[in-house]
Protein backbone atom coordinates (compact mmCIF):
# COMPACT_ATOMS: atom_id res chain seq x y z
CA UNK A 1 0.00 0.00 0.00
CA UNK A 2 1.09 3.06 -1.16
CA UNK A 3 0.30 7.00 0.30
CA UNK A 4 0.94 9.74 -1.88
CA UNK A 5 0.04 12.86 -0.12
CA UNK A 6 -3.58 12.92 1.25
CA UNK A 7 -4.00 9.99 -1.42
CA UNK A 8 -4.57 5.85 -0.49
CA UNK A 9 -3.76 4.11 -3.63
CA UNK A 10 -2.35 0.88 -4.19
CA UNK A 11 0.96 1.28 -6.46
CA UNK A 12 2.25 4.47 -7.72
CA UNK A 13 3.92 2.86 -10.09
CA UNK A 14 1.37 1.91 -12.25
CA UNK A 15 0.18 5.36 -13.28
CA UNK A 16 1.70 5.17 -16.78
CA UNK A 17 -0.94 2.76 -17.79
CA UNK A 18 -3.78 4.39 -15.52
CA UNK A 19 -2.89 7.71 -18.00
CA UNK A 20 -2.98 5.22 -21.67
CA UNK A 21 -6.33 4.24 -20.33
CA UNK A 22 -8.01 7.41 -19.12
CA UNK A 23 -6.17 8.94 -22.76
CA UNK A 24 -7.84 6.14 -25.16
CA UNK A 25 -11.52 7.10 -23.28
CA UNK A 26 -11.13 10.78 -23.91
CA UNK A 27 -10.46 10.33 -27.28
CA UNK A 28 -13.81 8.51 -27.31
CA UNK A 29 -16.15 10.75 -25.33
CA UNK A 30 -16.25 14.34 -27.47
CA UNK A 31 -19.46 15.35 -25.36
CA UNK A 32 -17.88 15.30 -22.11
CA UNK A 33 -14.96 17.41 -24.36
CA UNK A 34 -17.07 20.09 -25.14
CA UNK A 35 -18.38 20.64 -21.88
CA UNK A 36 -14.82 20.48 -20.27
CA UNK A 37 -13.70 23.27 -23.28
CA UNK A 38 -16.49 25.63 -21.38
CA UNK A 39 -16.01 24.52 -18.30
CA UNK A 40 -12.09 25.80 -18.44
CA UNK A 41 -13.45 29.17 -19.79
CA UNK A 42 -16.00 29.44 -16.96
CA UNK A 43 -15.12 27.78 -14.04
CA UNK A 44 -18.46 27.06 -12.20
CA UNK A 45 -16.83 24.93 -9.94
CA UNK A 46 -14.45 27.47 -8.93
CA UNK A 47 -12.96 27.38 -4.83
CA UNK A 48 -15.33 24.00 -4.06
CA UNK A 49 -15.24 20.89 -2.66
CA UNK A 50 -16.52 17.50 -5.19
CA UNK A 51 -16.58 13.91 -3.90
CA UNK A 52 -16.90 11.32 -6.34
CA UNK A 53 -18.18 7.48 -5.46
CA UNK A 54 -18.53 6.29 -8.70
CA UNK A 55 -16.93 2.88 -10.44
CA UNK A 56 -13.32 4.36 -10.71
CA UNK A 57 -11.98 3.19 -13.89
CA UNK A 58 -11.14 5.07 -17.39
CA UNK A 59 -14.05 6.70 -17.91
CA UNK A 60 -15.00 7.79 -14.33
CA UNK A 61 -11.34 9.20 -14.05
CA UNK A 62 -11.83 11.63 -17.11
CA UNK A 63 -15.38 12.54 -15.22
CA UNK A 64 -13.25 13.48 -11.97
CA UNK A 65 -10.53 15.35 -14.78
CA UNK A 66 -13.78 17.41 -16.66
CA UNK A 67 -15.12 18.61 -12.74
CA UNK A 68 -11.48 19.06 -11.65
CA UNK A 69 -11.23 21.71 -14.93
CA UNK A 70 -14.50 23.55 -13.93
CA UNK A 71 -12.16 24.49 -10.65
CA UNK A 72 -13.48 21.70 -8.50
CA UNK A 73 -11.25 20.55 -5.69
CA UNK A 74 -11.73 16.61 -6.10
CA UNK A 75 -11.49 13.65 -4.32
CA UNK A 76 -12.82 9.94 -5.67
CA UNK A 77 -13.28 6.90 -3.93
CA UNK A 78 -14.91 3.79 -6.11
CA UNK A 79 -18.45 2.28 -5.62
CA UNK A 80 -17.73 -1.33 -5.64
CA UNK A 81 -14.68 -2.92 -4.38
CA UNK A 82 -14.23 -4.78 -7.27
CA UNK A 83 -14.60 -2.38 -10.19
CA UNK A 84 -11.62 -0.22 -9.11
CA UNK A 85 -8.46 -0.57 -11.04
CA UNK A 86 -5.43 0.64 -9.39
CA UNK A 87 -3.76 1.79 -12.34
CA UNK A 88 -6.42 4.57 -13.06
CA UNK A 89 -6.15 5.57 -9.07
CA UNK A 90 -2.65 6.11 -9.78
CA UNK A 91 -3.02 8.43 -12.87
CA UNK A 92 -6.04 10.40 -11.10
CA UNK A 93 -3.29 10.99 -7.82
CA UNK A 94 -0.40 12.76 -10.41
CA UNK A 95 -3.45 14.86 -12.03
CA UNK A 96 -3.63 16.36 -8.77
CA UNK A 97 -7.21 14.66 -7.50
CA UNK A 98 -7.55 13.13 -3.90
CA UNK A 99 -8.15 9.14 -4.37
CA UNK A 100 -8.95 6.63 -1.48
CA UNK A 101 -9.49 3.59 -3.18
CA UNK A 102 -8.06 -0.18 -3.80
CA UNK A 103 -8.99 -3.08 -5.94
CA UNK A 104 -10.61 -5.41 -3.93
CA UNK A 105 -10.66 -3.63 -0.35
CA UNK A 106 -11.51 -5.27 2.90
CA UNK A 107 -15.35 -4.31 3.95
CA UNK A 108 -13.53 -2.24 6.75
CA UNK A 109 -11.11 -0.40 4.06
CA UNK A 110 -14.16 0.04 1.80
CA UNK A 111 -15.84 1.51 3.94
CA UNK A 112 -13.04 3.94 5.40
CA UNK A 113 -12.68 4.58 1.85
CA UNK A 114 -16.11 6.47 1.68
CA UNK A 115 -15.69 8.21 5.08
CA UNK A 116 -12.27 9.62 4.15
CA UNK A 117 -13.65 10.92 1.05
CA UNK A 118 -16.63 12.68 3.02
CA UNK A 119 -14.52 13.73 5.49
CA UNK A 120 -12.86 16.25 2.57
CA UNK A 121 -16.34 17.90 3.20
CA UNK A 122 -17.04 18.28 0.04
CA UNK A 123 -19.80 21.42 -1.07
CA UNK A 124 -21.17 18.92 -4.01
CA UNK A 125 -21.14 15.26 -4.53
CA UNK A 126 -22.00 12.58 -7.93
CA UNK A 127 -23.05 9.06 -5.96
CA UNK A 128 -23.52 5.55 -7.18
CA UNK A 129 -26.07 3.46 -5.48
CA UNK A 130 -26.20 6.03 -2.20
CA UNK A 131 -23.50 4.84 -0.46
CA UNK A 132 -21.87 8.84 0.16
CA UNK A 133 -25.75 9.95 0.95
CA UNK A 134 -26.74 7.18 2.92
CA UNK A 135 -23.24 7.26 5.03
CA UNK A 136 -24.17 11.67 5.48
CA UNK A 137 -28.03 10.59 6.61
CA UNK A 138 -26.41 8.33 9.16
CA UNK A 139 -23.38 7.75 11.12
CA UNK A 140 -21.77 11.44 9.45
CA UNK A 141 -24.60 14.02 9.98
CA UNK A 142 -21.72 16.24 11.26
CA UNK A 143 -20.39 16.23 7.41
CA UNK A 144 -23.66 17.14 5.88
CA UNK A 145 -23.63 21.24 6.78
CA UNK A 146 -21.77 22.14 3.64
CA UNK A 147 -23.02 19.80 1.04
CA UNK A 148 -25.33 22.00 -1.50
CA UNK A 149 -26.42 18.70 -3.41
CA UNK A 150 -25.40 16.46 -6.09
CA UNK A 151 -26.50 13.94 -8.42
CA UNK A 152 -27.28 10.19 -8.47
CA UNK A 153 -26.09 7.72 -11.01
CA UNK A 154 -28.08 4.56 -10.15
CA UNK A 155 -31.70 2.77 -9.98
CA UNK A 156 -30.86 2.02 -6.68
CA UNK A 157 -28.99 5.16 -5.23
CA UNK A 158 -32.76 6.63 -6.12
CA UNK A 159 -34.48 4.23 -4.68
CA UNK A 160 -32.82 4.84 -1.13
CA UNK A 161 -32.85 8.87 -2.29
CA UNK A 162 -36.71 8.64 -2.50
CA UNK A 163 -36.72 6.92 0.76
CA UNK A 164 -35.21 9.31 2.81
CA UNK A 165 -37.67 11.90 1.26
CA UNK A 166 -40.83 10.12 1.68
CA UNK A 167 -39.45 10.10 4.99
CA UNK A 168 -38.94 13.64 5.25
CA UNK A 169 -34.94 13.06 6.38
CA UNK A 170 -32.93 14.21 3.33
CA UNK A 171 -31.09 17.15 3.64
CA UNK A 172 -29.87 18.47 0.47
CA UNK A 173 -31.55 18.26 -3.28
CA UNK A 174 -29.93 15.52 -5.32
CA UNK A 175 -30.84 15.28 -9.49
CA UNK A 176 -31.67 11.60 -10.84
CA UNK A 177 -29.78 11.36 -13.30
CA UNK A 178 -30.45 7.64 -13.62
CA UNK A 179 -33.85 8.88 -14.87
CA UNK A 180 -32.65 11.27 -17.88
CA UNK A 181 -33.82 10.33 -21.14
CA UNK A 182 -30.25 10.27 -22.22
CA UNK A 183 -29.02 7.88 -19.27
CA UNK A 184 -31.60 5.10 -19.45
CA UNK A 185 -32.50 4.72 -23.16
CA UNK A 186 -28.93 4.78 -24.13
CA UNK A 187 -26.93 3.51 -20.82
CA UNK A 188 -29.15 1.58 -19.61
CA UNK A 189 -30.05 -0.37 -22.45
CA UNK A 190 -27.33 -0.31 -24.99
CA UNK A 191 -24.65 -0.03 -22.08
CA UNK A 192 -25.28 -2.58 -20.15
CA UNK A 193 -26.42 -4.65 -22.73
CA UNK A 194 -23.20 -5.03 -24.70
CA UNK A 195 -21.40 -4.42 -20.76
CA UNK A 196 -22.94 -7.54 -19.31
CA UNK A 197 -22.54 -9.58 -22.41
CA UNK A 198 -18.67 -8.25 -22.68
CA UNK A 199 -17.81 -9.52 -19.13
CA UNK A 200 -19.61 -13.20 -19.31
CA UNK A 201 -17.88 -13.34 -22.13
CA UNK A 202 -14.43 -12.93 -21.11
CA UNK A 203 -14.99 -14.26 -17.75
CA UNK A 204 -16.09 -17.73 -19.02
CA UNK A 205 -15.10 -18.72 -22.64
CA UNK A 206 -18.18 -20.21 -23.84
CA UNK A 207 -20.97 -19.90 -26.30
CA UNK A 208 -24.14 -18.40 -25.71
CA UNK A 209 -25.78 -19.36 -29.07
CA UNK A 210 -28.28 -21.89 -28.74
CA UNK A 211 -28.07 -21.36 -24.62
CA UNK A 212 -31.08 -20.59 -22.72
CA UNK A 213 -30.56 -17.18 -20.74
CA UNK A 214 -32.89 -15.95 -18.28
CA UNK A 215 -32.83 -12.60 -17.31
CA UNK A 216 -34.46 -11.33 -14.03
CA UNK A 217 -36.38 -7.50 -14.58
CA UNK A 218 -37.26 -5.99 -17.35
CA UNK A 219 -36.85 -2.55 -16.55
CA UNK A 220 -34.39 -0.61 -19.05
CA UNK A 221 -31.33 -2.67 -18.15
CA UNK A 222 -33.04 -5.90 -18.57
CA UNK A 223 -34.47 -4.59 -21.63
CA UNK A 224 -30.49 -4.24 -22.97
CA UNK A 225 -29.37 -7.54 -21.53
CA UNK A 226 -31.87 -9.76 -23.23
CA UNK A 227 -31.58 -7.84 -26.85
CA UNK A 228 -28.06 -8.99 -26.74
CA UNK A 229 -28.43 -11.91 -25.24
CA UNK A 230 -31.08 -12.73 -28.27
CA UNK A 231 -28.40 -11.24 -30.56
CA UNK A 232 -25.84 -13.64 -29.36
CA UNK A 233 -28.05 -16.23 -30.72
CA UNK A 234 -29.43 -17.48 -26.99
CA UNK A 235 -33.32 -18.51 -26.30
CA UNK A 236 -34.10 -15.93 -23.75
CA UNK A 237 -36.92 -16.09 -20.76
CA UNK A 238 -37.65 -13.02 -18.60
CA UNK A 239 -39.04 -12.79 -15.38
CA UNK A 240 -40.81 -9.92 -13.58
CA UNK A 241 -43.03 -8.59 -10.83
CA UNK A 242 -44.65 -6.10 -12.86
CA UNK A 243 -47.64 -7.18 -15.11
CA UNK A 244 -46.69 -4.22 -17.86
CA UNK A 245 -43.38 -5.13 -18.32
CA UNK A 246 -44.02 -8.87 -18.24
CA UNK A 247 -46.34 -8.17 -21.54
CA UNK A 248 -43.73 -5.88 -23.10
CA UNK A 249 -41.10 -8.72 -22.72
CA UNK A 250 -43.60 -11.79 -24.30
CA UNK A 251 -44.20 -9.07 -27.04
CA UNK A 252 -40.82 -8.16 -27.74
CA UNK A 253 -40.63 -12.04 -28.33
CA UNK A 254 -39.09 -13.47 -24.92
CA UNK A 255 -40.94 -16.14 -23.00
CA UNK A 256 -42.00 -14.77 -19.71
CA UNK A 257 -42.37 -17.12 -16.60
CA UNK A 258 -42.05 -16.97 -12.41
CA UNK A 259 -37.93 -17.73 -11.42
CA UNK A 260 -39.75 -21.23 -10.00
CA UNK A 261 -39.54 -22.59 -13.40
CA UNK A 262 -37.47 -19.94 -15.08
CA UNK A 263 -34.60 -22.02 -12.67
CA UNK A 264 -35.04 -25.17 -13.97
CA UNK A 265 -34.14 -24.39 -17.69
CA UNK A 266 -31.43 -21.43 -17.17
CA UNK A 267 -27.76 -22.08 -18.60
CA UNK A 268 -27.35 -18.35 -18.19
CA UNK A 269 -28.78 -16.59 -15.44
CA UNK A 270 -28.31 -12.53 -15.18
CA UNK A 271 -30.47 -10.49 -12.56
CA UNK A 272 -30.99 -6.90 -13.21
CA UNK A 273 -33.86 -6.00 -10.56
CA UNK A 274 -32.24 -3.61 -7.87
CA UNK A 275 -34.16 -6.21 -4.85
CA UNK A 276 -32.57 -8.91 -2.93
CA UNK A 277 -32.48 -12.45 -3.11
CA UNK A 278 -34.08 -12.77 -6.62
CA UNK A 279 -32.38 -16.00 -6.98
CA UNK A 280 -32.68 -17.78 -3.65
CA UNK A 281 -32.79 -21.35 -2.10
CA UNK A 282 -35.39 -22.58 -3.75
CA UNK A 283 -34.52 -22.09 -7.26
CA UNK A 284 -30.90 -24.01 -6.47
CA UNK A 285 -33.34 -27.03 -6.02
CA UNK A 286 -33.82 -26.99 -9.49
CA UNK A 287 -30.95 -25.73 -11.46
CA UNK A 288 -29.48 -27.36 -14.40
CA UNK A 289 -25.84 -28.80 -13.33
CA UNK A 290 -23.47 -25.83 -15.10
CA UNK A 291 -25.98 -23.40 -14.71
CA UNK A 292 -23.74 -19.83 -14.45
CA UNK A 293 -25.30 -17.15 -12.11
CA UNK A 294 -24.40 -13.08 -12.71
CA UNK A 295 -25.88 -10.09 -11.69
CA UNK A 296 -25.62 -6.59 -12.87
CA UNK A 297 -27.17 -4.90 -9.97
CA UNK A 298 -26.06 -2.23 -7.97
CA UNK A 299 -25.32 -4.72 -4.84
CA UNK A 300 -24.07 -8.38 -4.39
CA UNK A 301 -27.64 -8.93 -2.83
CA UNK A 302 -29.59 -10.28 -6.12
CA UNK A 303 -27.66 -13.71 -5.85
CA UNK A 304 -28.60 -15.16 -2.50
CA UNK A 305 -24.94 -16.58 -1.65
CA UNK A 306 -25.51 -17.27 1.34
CA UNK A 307 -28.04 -19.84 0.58
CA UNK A 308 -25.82 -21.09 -2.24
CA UNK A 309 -23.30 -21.87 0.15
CA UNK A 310 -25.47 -23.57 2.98
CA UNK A 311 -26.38 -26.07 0.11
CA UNK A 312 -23.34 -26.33 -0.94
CA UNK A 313 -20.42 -29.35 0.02
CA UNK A 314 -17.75 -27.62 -1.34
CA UNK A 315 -16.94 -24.40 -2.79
CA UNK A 316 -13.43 -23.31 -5.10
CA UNK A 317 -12.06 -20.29 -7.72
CA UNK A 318 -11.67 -22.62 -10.88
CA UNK A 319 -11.03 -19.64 -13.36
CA UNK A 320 -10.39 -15.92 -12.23
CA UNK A 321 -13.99 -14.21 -11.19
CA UNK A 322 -15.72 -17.73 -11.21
CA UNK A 323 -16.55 -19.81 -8.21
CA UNK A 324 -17.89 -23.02 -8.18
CA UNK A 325 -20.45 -24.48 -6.28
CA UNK A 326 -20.87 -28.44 -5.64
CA UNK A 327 -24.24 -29.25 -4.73
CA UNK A 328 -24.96 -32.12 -1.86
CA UNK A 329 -26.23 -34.39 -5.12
CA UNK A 330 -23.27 -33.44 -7.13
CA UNK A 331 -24.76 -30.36 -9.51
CA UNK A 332 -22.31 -27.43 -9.79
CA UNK A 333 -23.28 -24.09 -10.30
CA UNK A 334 -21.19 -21.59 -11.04
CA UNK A 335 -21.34 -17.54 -9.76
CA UNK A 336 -19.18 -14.70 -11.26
CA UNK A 337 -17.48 -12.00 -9.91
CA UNK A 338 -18.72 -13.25 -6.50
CA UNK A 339 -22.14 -11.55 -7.48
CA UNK A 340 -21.19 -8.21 -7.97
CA UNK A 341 -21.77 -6.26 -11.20
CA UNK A 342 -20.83 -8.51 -13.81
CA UNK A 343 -20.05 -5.54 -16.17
CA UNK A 344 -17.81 -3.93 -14.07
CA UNK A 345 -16.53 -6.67 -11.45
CA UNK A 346 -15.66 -8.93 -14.09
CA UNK A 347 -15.07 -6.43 -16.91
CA UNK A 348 -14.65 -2.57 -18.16
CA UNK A 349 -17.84 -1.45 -18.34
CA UNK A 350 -20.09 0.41 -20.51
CA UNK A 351 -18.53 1.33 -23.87
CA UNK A 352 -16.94 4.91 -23.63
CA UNK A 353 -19.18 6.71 -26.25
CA UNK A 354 -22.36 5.52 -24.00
CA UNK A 355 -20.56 6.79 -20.69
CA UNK A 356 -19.93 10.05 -22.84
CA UNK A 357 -23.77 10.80 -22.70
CA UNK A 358 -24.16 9.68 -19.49
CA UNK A 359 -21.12 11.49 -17.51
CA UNK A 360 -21.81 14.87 -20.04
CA UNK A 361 -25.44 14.99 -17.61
CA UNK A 362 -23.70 14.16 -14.47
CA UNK A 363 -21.38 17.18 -15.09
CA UNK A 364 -24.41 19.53 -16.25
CA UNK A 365 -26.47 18.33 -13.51
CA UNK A 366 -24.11 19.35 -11.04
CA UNK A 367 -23.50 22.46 -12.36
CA UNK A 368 -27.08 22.93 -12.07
CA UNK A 369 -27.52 22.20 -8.43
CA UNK A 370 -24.48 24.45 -7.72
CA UNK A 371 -26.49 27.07 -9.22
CA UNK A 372 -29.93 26.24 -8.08
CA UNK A 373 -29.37 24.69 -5.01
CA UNK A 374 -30.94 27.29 -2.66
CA UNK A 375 -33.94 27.87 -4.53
CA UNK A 376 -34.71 23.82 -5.21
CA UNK A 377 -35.40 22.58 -1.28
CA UNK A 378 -34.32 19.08 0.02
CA UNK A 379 -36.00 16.63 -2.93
CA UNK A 380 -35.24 14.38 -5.58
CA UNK A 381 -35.50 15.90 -8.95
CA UNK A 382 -35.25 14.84 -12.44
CA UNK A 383 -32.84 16.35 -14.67
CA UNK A 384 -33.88 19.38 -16.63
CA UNK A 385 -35.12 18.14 -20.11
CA UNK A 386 -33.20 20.94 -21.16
CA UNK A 387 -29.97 19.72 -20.52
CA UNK A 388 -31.04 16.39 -21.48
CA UNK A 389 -31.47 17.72 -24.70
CA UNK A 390 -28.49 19.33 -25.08
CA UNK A 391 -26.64 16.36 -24.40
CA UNK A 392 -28.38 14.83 -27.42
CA UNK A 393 -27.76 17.43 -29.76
CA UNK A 394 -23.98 17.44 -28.96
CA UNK A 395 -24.04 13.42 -29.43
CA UNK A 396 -25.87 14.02 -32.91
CA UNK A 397 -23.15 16.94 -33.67
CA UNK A 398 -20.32 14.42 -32.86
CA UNK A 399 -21.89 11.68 -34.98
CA UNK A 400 -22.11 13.76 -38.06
CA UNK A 401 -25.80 13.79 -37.48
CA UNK A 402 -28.79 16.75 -38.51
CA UNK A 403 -32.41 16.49 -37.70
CA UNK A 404 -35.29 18.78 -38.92
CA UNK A 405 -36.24 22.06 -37.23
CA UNK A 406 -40.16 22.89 -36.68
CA UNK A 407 -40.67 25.67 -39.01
CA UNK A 408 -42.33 28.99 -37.34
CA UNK A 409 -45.71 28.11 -39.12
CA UNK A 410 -45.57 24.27 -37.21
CA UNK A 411 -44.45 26.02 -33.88
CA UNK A 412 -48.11 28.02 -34.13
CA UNK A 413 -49.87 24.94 -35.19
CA UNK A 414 -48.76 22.75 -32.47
CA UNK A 415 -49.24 25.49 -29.98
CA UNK A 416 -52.94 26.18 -31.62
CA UNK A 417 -56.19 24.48 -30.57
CA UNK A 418 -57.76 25.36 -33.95
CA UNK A 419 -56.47 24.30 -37.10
């Protein structure tokens, strides 16, 4: 273990690569360059404080680089201890940001991790599934007097955000940026689809064609993982708790069935639902012998393990991010990247020209908040369709892309009750 100034890294040393990394994404992301070219000019970050808990590889680190040039003082810490890569934490510590974060951290260091990153007391934050908020509503109220808001990346960070406002208990506005247009249709869907897909892949070496896969939810990330999954050439089921999205699935051509008897014809099994023990005791009863388990949730919760291992005789690592599982009749299942995000745990995440769209409205929504954060209360607020659609139009500018324009005489008619 290495510390380099205020800085908890790993190994200094390996900040040549971090930079080749974090260099190859920027070349990649030209949204998040535009804003960064105003941002430089106008500083609206200028003399404050910007904690980051966000999955700290390439892409992330250019994030942290973009607020660092609006004139942010930042300081990063990842969002899952096994999606940090210690080569990136290297690079981000000689570009002058604050890092506390490890590749596969003790719950204890993890955990210090987040603290020591609040304890910068930051004036804005950008959060991935709560953990910075939820830490600030707790055990660190005393750290909460000069954070002005921030933004959330995740389903889940905004289901815990929405929480602690029903409940009346959270103390600064934070923008869902999960729910953009611009994060879910494109991120959500197209990112994790090919994300998901990209780390089975690598992880395990095998075919999908001709597989069955069965993916658990069917919101927009579910949506992504079984269009790829049916693109791979797999036979895909769905299952789901919500009677809309259960129709959408069996008409976008997937069978749709309870896990119950999803489990017994699985090969492939990826949850995507944001809830706990989607994949429990019970359905181990039934499992194919082989069957692979992921999930691409927020937390390592989807994947009961701790059932898994009760029924289990023996347990080993027989290839790097897969354990097996022996059965007491002899079936093996097999889990990846111990049931953390498959994408990330096991992989590099979304593709860097989806992350572009989605890290341009993290920057713009914080900006926003800076700006408005007196005037917008303690709540949970969507981002500004606005800015989503500004994000859009510099996408379509960078893809060599033009759309129509309503002429003045359709801006009247659409605005007119008469014809």
């Amino acid at each position: 273990m290495t510390t380099v100034a205020e800085s908890i890294v790993t190994d200094m040393a390996l900040a040549p690569n971090g930079h080749l990394k974090i260099d190859w994404v920027k070349e990649h992301m030209p949204v998040l360059n535009r804003i960064r070219e105003r941002f430089e000019k106008e500083k609206p970050f200028a003399g404050l404080k910007v904690a980051i808990s966000l999955h700290l590889e390439a892409k992330t680190a250019y994030l942290a680089k973009v607020v660092q040039a609006g004139g942010a003082e930042v300081t990063i810490t990842g969002s899952n201890p096994l999606s940090t890569q210690d080569d990136i934490c290297a690079a981000l510590v000689e570009d002058g940001i604050r890092v506390f974060a490890k590749y596969n951290p003790s719950p204890e260091e993890y955990k210090s991790h987040l603290i020591r990153t609040l304890e910068t007391r930051p004036d804005l934050i950008i959060d991935d599934g709560g953990d910075l908020v939820t830490i600030l509503h707790s055990e660190r109220q005393d750290l909460l007097t000069q954070v002005r808001g921030g933004a959330e990346e995740t389903t889940t960070g905004i289901l815990r955000l929405k929480a602690l406002e029903k409940e009346g208990k959270l103390q600064f506005p934070m923008v869902a940026v999960n729910d953009a247009y611009c994060k879910y249709l494109f991120d959500n869907r197209y990112g994790t689809g090919q994300s998901v897909w990209d780390g089975i892949n690598r992880t395990t070496n095998l075919v999908v064609a001709g597989k069955t896969v069965v993916v658990a939810g069917y919101g927009w990330c579910g949506k992504g993982v079984a269009m790829r999954a049916k693109g791979l050439g797999a036979k895909v089921i769905v299952t789901e708790i919500d009677p809309i999205r259960a129709i959408e699935a069996y008409m976008d051509g997937f069978e749709v069935m309870p896990m119950s008897e999803a489990a017994k014809h699985g090969e492939y099994f990826v949850t995507v639902t944001g809830n706990r023990d989607v994949i429990s005791k019970e359905h181990y009863a039934v499992m194919k012998d082989g069957a692979i388990l992921s999930n691409a949730g927020h937390f390592d919760v989807e994947v009961n393990k701790v059932d898994l291992e009760a029924m289990s005789k023996s347990k080993r690592v027989v290839r790097k991010d897969i354990e097996e599982y022996e059965l007491a009749d002899g079936r093996k299942v097999y889990l990846l990247a111990e049931g953390r995000l498959v994408n990330l745990a096991a992989g590099d995440g979304h593709p860097a020209e989806i992350m572009d769209m989605t890290f341009a409205l993290q920057a713009v929504a914080l900006e926003y908040v800076n700006k408005q954060y007196e005037s917008i209360g303690k709540q949970v607020l969507n981002v500004p369709y606005e800015l989503d659609k500004m994000v859009a139009s510099y996408k379509l500018e960078a893809l060599g892309l033009g759309i129509d324009k309503l002429t003045d005489v359709q801006k009247a008619y659409l605005d007119s009750w008469v014809e």
